[in-house]
PDB file of N, CA and C in Angstrom:
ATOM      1  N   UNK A   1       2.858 -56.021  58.015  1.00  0.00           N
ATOM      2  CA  UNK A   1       2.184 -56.646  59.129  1.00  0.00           C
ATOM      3  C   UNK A   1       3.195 -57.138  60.158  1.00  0.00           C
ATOM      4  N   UNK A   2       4.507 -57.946  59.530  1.00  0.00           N
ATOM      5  CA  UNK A   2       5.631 -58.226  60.613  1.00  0.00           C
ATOM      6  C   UNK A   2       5.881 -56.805  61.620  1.00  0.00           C
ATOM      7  N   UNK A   3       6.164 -55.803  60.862  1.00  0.00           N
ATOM      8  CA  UNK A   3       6.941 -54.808  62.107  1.00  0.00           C
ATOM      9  C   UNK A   3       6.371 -54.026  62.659  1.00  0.00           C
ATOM     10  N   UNK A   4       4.516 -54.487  62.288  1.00  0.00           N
ATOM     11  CA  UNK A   4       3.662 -53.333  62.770  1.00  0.00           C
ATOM     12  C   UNK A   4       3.207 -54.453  64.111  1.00  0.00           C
ATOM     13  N   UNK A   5       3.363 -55.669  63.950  1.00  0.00           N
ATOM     14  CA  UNK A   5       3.480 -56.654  65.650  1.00  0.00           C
ATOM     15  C   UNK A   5       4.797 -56.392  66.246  1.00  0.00           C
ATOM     16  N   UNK A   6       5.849 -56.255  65.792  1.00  0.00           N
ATOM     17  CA  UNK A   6       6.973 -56.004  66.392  1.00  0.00           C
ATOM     18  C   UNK A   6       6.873 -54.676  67.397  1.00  0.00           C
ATOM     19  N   UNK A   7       6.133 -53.659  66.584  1.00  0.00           N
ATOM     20  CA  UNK A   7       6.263 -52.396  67.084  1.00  0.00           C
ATOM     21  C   UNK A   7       5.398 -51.899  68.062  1.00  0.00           C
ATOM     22  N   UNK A   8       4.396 -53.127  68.022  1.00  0.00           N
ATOM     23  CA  UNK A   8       3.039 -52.643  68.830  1.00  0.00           C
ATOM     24  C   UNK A   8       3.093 -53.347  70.145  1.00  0.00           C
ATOM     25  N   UNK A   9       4.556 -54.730  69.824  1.00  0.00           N
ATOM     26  CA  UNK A   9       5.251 -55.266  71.298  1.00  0.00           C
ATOM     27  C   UNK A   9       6.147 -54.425  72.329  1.00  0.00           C
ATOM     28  N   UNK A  10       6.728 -53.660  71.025  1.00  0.00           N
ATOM     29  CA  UNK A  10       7.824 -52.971  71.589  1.00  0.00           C
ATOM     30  C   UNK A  10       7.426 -51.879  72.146  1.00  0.00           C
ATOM     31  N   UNK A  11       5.970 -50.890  72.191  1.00  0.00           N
ATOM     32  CA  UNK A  11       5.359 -49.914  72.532  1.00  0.00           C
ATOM     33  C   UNK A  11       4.565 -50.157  73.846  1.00  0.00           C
ATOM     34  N   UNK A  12       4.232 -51.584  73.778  1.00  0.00           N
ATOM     35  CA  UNK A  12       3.147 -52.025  74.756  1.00  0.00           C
ATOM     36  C   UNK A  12       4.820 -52.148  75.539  1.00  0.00           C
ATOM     37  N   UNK A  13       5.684 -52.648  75.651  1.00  0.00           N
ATOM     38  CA  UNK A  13       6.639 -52.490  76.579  1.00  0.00           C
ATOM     39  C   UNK A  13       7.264 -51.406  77.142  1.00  0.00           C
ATOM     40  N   UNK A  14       7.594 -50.411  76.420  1.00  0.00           N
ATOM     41  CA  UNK A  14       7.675 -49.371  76.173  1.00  0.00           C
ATOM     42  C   UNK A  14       6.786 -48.336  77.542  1.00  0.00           C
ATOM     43  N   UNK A  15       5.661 -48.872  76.957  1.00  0.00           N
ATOM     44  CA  UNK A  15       4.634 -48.094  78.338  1.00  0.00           C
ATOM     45  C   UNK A  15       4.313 -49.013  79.551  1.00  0.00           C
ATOM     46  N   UNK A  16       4.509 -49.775  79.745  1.00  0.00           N
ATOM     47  CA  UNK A  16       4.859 -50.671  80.710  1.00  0.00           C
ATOM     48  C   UNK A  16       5.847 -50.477  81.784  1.00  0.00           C
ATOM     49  N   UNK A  17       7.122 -49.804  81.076  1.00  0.00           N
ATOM     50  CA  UNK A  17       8.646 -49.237  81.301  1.00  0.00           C
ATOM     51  C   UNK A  17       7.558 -47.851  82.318  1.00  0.00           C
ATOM     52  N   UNK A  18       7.478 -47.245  81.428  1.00  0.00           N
ATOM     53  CA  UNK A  18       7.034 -46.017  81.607  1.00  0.00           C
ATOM     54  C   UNK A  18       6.335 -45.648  82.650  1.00  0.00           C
ATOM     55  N   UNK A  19       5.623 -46.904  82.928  1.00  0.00           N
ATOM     56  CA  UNK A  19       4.436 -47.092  83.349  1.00  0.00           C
ATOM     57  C   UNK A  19       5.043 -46.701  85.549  1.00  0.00           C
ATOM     58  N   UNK A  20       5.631 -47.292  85.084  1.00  0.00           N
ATOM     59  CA  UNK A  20       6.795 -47.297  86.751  1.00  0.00           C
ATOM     60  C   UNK A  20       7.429 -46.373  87.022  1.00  0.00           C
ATOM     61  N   UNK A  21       7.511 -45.087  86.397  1.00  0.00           N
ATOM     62  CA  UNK A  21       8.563 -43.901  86.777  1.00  0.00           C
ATOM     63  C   UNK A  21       7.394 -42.797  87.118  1.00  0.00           C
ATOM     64  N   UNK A  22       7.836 -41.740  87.821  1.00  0.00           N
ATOM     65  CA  UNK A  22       7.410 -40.814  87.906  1.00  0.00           C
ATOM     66  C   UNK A  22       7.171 -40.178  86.908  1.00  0.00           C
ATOM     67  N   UNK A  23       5.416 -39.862  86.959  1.00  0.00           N
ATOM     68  CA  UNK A  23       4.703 -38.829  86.091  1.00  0.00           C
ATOM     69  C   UNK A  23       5.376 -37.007  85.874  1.00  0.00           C
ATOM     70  N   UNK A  24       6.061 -36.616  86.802  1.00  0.00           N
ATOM     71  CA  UNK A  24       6.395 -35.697  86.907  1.00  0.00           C
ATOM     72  C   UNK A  24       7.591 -35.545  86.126  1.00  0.00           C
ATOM     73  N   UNK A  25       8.242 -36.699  85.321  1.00  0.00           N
ATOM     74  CA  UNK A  25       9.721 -36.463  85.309  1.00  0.00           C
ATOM     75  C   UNK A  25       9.571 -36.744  83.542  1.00  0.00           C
ATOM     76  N   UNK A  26      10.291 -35.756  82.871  1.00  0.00           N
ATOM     77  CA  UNK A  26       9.600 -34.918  81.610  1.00  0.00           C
ATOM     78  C   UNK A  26      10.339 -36.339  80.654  1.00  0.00           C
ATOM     79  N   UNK A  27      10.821 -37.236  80.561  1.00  0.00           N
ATOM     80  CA  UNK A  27      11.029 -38.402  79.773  1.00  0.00           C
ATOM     81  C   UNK A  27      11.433 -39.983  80.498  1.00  0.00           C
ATOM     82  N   UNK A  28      10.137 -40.283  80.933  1.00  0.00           N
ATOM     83  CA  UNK A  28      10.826 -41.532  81.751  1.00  0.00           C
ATOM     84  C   UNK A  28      10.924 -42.547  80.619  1.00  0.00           C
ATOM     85  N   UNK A  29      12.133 -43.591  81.743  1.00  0.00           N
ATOM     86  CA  UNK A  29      12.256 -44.331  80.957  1.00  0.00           C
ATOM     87  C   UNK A  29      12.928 -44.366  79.508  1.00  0.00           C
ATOM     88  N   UNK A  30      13.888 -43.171  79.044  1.00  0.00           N
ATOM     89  CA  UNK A  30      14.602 -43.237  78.221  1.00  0.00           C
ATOM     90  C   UNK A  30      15.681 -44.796  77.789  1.00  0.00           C
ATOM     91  N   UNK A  31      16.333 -44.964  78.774  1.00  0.00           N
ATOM     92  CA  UNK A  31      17.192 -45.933  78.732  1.00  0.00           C
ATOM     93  C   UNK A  31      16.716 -47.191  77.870  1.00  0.00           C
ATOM     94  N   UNK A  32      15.596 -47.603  78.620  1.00  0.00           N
ATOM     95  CA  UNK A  32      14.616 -48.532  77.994  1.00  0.00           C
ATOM     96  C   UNK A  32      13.756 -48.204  76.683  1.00  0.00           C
ATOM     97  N   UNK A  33      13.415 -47.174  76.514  1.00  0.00           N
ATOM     98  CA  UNK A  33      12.907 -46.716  75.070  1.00  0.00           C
ATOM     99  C   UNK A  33      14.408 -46.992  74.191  1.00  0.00           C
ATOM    100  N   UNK A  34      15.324 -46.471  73.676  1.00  0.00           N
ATOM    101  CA  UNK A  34      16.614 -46.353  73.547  1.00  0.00           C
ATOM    102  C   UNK A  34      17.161 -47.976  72.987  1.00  0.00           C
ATOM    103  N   UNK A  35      16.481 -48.716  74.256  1.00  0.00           N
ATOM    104  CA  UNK A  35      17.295 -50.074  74.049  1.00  0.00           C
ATOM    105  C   UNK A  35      16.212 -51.065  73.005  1.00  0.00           C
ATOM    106  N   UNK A  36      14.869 -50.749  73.547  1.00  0.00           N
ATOM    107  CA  UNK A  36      13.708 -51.520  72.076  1.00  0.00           C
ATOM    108  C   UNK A  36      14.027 -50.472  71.093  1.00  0.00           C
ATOM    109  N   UNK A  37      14.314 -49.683  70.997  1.00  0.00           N
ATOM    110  CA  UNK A  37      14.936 -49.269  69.379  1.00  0.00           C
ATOM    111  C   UNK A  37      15.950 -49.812  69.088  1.00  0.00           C
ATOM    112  N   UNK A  38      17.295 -50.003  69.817  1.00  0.00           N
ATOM    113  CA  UNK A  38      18.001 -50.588  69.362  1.00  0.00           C
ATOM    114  C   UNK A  38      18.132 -52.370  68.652  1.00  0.00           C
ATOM    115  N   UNK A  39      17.131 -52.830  69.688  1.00  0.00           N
ATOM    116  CA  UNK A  39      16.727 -54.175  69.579  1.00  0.00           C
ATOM    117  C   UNK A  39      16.308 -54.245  68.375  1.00  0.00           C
ATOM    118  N   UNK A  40      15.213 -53.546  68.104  1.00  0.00           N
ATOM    119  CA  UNK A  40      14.389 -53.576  66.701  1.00  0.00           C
ATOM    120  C   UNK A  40      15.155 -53.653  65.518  1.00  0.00           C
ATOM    121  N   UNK A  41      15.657 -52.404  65.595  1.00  0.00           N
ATOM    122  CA  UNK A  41      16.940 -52.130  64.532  1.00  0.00           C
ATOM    123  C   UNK A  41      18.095 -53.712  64.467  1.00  0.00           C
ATOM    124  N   UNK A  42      18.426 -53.931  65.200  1.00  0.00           N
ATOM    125  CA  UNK A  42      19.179 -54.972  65.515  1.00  0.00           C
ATOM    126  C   UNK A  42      18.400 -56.430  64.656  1.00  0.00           C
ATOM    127  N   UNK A  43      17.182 -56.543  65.208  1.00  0.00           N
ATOM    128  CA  UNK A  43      16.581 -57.551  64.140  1.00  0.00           C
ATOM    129  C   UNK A  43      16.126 -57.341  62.905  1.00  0.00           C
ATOM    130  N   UNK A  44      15.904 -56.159  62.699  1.00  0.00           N
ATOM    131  CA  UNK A  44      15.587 -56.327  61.274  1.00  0.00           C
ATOM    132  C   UNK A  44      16.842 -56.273  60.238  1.00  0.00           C
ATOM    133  N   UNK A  45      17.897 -56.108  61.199  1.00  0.00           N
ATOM    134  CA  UNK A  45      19.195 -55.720  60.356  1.00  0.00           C
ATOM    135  C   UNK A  45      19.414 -57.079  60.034  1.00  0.00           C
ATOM    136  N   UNK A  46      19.466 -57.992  60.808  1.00  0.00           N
ATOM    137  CA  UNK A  46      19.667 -59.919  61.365  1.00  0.00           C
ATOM    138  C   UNK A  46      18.881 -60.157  59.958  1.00  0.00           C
ATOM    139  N   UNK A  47      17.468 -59.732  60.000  1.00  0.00           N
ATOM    140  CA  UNK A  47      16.739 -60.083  59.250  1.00  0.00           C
ATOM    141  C   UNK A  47      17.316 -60.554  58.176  1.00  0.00           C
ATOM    142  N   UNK A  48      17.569 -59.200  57.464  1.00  0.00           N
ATOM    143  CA  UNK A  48      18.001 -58.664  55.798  1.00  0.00           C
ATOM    144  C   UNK A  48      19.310 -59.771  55.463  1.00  0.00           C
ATOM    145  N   UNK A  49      20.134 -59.280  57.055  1.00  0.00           N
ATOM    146  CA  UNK A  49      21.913 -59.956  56.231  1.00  0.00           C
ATOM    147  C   UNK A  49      21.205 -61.331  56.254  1.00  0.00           C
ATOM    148  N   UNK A  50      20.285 -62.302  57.195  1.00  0.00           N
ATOM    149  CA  UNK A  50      20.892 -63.904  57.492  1.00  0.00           C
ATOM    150  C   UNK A  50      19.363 -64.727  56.918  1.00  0.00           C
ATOM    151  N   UNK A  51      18.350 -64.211  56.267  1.00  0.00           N
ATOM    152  CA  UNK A  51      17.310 -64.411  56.255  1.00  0.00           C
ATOM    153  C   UNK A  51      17.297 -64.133  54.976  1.00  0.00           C
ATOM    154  N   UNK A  52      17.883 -64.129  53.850  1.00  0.00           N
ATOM    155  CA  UNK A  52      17.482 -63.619  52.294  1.00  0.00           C
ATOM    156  C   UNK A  52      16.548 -64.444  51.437  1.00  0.00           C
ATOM    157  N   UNK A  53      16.783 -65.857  51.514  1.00  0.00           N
ATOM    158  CA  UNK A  53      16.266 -66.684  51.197  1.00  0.00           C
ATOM    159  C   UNK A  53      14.592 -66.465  51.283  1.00  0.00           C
ATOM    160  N   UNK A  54      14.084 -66.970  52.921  1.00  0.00           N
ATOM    161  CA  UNK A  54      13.180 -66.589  53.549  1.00  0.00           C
ATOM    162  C   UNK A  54      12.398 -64.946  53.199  1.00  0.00           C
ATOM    163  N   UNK A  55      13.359 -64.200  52.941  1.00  0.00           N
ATOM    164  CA  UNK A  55      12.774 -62.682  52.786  1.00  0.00           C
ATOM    165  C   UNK A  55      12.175 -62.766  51.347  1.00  0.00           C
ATOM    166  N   UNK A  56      12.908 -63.566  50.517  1.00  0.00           N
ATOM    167  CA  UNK A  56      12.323 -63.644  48.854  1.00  0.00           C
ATOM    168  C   UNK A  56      11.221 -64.320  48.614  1.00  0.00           C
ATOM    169  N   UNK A  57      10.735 -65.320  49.568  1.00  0.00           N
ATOM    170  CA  UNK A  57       9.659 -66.126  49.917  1.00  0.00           C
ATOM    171  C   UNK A  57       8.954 -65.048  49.917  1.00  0.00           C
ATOM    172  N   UNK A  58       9.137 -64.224  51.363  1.00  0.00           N
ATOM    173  CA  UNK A  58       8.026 -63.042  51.403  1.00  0.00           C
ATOM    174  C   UNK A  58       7.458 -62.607  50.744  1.00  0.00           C
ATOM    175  N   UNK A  59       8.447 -61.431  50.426  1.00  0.00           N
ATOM    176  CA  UNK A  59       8.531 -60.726  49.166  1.00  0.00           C
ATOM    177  C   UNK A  59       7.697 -61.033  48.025  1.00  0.00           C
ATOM    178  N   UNK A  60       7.988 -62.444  47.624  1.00  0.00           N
ATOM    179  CA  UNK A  60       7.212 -63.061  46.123  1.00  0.00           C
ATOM    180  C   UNK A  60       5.861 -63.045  46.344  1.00  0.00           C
ATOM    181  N   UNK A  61       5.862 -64.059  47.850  1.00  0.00           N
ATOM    182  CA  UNK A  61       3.703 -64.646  47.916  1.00  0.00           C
ATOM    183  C   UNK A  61       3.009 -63.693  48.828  1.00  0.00           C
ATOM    184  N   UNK A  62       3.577 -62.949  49.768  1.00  0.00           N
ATOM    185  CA  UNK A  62       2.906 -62.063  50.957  1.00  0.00           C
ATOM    186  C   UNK A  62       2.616 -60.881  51.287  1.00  0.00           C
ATOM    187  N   UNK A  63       4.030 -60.257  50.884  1.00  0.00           N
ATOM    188  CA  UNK A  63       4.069 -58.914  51.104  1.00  0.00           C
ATOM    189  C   UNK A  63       5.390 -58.469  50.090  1.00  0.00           C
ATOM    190  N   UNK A  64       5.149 -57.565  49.061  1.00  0.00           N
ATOM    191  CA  UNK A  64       5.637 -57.058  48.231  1.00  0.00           C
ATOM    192  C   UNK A  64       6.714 -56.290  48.656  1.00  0.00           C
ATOM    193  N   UNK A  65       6.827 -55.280  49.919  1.00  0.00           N
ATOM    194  CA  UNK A  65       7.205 -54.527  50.499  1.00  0.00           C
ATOM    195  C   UNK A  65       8.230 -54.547  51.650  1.00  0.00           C
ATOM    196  N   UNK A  66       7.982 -55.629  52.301  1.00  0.00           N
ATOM    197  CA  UNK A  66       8.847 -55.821  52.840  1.00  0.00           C
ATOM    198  C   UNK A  66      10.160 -55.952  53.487  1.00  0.00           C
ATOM    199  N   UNK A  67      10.904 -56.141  52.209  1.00  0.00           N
ATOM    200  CA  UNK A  67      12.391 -55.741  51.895  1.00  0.00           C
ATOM    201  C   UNK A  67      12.403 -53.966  52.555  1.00  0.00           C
ATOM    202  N   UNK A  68      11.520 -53.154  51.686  1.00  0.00           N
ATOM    203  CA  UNK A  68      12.162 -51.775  51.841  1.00  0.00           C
ATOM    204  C   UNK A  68      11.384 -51.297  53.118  1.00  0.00           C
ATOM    205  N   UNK A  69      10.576 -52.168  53.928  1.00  0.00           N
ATOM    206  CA  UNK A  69      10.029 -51.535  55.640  1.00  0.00           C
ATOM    207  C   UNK A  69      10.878 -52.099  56.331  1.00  0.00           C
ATOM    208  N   UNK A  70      11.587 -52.830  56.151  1.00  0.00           N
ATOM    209  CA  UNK A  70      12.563 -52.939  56.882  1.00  0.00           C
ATOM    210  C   UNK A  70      13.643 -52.422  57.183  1.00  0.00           C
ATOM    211  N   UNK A  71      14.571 -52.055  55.505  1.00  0.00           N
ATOM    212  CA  UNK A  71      14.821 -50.949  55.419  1.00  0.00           C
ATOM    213  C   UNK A  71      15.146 -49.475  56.223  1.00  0.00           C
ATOM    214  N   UNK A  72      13.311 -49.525  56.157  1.00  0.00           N
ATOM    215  CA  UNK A  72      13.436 -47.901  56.527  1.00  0.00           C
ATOM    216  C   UNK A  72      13.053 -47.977  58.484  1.00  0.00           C
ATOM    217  N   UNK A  73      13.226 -49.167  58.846  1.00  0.00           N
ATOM    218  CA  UNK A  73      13.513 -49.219  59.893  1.00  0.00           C
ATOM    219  C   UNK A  73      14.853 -48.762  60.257  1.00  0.00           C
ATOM    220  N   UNK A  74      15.369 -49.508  59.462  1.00  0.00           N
ATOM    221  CA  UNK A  74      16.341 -49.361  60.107  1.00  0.00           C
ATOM    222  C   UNK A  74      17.222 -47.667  59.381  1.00  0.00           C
ATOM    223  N   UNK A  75      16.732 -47.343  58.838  1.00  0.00           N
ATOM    224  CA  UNK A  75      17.154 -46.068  58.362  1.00  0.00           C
ATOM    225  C   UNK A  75      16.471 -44.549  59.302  1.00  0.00           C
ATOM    226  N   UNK A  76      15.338 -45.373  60.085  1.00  0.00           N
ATOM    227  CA  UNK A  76      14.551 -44.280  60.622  1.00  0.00           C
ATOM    228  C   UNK A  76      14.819 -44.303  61.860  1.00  0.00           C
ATOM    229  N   UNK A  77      14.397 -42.567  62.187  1.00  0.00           N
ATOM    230  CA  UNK A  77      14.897 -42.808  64.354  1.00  0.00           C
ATOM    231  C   UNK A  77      13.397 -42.751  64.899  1.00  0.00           C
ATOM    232  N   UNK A  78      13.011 -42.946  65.763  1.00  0.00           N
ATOM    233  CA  UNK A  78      11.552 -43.375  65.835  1.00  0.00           C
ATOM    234  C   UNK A  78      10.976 -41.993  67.758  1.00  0.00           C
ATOM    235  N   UNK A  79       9.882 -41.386  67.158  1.00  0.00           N
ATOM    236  CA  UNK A  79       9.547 -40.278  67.905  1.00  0.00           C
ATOM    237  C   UNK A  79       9.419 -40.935  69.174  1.00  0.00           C
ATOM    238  N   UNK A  80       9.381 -40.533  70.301  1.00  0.00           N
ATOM    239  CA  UNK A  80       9.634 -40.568  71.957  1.00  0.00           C
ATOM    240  C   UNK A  80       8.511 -39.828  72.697  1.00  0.00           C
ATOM    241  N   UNK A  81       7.275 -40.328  73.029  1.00  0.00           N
ATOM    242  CA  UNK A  81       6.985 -39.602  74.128  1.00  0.00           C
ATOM    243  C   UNK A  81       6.883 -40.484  74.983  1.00  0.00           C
ATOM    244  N   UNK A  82       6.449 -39.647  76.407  1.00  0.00           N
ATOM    245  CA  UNK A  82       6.509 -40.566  77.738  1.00  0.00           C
ATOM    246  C   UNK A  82       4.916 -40.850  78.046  1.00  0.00           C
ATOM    247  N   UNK A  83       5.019 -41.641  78.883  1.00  0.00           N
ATOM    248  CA  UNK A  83       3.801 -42.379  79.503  1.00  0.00           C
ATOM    249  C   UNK A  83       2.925 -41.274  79.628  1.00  0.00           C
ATOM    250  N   UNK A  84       3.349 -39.951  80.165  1.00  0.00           N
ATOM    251  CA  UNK A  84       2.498 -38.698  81.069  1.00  0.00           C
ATOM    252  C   UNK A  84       2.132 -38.246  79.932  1.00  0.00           C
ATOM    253  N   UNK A  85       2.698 -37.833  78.523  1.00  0.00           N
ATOM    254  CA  UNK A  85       2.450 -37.201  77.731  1.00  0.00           C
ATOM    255  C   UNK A  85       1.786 -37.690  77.165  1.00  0.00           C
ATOM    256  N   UNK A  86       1.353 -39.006  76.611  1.00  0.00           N
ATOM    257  CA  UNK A  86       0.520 -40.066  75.838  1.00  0.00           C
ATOM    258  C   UNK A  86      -0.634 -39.623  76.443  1.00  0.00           C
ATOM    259  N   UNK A  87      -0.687 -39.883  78.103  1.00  0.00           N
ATOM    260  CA  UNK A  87      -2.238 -40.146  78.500  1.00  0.00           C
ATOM    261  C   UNK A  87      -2.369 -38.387  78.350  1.00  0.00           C
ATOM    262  N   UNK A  88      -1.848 -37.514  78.236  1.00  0.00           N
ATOM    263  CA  UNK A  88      -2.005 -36.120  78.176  1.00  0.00           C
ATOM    264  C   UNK A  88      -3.190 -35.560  76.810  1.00  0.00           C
ATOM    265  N   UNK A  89      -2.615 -36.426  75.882  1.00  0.00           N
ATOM    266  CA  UNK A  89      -3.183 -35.891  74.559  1.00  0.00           C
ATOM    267  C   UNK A  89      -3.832 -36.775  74.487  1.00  0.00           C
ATOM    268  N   UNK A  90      -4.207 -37.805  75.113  1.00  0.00           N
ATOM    269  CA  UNK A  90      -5.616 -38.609  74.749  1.00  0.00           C
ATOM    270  C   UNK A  90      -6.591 -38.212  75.771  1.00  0.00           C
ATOM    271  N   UNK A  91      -6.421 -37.707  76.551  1.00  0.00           N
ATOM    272  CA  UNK A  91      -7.319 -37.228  77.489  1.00  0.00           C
ATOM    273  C   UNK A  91      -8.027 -35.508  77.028  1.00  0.00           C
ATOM    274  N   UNK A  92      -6.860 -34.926  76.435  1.00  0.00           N
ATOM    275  CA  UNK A  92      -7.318 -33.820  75.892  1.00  0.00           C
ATOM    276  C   UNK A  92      -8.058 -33.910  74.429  1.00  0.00           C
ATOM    277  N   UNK A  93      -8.048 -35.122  73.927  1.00  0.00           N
ATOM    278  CA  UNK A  93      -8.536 -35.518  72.910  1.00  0.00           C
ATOM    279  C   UNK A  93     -10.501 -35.095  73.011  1.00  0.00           C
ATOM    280  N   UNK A  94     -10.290 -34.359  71.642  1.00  0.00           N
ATOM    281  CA  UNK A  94     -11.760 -33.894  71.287  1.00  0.00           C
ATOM    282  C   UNK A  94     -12.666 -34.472  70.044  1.00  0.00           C
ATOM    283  N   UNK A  95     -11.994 -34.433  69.169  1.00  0.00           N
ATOM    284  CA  UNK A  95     -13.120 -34.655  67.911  1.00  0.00           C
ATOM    285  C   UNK A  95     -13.081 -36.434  67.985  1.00  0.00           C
ATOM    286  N   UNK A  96     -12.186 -37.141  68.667  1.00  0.00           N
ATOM    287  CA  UNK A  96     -12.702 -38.718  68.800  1.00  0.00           C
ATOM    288  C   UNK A  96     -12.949 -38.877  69.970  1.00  0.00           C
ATOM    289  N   UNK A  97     -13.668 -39.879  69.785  1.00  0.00           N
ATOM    290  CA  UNK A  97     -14.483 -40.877  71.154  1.00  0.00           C
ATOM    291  C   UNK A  97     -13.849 -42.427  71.535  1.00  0.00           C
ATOM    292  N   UNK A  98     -13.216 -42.543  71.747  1.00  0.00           N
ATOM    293  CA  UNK A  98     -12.370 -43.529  72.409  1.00  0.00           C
ATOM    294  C   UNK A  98     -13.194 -45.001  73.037  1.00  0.00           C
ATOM    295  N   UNK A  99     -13.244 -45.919  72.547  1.00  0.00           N
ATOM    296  CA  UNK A  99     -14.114 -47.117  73.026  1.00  0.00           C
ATOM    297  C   UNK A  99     -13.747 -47.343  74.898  1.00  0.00           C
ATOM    298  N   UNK A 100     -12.876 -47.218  74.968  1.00  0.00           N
ATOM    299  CA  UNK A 100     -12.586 -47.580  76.616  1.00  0.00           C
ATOM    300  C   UNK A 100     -12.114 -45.801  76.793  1.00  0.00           C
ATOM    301  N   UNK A 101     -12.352 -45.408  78.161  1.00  0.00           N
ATOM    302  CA  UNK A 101     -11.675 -43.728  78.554  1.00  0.00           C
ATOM    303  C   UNK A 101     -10.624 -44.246  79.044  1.00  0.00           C
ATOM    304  N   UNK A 102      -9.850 -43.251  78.774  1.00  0.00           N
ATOM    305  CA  UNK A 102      -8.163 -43.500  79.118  1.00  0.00           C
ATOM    306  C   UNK A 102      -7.644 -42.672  80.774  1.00  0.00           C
ATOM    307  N   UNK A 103      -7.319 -43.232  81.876  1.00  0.00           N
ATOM    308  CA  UNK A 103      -6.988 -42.588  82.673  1.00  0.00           C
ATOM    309  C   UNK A 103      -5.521 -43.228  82.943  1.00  0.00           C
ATOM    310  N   UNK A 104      -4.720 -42.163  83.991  1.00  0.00           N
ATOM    311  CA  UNK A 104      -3.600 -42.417  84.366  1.00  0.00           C
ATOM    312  C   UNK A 104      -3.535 -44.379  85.066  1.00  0.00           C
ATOM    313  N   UNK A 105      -2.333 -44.794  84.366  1.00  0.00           N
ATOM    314  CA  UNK A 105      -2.437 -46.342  84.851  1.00  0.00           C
ATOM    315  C   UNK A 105      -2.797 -47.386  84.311  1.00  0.00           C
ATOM    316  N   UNK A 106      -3.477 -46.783  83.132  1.00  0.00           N
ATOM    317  CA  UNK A 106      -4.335 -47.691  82.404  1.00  0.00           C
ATOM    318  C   UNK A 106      -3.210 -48.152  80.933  1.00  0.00           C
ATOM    319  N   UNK A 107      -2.958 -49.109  80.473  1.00  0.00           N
ATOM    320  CA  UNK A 107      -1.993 -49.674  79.377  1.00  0.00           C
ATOM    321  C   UNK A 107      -3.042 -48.989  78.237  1.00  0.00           C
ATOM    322  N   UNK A 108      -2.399 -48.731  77.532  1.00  0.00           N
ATOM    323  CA  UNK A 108      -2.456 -48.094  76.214  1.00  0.00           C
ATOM    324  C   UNK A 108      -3.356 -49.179  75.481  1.00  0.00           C
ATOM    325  N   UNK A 109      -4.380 -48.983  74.931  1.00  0.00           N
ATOM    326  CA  UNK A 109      -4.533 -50.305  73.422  1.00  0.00           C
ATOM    327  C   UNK A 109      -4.532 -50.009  72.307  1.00  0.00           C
ATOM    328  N   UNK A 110      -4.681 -50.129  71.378  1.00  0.00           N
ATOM    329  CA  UNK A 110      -4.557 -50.072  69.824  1.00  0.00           C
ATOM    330  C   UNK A 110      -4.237 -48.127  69.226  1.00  0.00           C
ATOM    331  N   UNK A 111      -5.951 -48.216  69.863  1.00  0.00           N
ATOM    332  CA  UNK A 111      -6.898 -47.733  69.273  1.00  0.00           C
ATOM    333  C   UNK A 111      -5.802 -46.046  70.123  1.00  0.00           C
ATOM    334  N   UNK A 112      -5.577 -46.063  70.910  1.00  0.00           N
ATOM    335  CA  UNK A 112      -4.647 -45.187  71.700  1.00  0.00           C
ATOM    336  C   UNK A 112      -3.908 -44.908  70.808  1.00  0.00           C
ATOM    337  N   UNK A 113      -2.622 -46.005  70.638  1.00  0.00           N
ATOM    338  CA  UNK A 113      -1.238 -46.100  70.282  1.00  0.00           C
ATOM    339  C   UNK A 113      -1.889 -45.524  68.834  1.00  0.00           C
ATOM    340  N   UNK A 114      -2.398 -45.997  67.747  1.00  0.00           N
ATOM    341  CA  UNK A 114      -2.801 -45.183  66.375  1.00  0.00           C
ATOM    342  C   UNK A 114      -3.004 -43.309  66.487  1.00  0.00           C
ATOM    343  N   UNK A 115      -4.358 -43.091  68.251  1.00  0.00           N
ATOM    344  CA  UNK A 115      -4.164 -41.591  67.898  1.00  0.00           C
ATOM    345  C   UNK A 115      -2.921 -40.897  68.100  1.00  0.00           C
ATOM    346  N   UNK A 116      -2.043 -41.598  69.439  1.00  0.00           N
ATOM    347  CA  UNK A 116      -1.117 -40.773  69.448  1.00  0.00           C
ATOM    348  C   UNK A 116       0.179 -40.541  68.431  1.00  0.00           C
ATOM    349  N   UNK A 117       0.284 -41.857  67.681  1.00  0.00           N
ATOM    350  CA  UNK A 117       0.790 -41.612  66.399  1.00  0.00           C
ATOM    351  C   UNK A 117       0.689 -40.712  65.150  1.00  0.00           C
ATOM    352  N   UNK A 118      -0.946 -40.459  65.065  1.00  0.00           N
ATOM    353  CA  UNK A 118      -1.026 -39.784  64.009  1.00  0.00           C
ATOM    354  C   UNK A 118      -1.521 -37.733  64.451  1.00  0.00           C
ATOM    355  N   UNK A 119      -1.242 -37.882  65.814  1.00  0.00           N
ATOM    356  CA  UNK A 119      -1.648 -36.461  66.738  1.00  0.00           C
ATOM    357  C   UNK A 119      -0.513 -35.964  66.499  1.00  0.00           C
TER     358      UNK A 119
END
């Protein structure tokens, strides 16, 4: 639950970034994608070394798992598309029905960020 709010900050920023560059230009906003990965990685690394104590708390009463999603954060490189391409495949989107329609401009919500993850 921690890095799935972390990640859903860092995405909603992410397209925000995105949100300001030209549609035409085949990866905007790299620099800034690039740097919330690095950030991320960066805290959960903080996490593990300066937080052990606190992480065993976790670990014991909350979340079992924890230790190793963090982990594989930081072990994992994390897929890249751009703003144009997101609203691309949700717009071409067929077998779901989308609670709000998605047009160019519009911030991403949940329910978005899940299809284009699992598309």
């Amino acid at each position: 639950m921690f890095d799935h709010r972390i990640l859903n900050f860092i995405i909603l920023k992410k397209n925000s970034v995105s949100q300001n560059f030209d549609p035409t230009w085949n990866r905007p906003g790299p620099d800034a994608m690039d740097c919330a990965d690095e950030f991320l990685k960066f805290v959960c690394k903080r996490i593990l070394e300066s937080c052990t104590e606190d992480m065993q708390i976790v670990l014991k009463r909350i979340h079992k798992t924890v230790m190793g999603r963090l982990q594989l954060i930081l072990s994992s490189s994390f897929e890249k598309i751009s703003y144009a391409v997101a609203i691309e495949v949700l717009t071409q989107a067929t077998w779901t029905k989308f609670e709000r329609k998605i047009e160019w401009g519009d911030s991403l919500t949940e329910e978005h960020e899940r299809y284009t993850r699992t598309s």
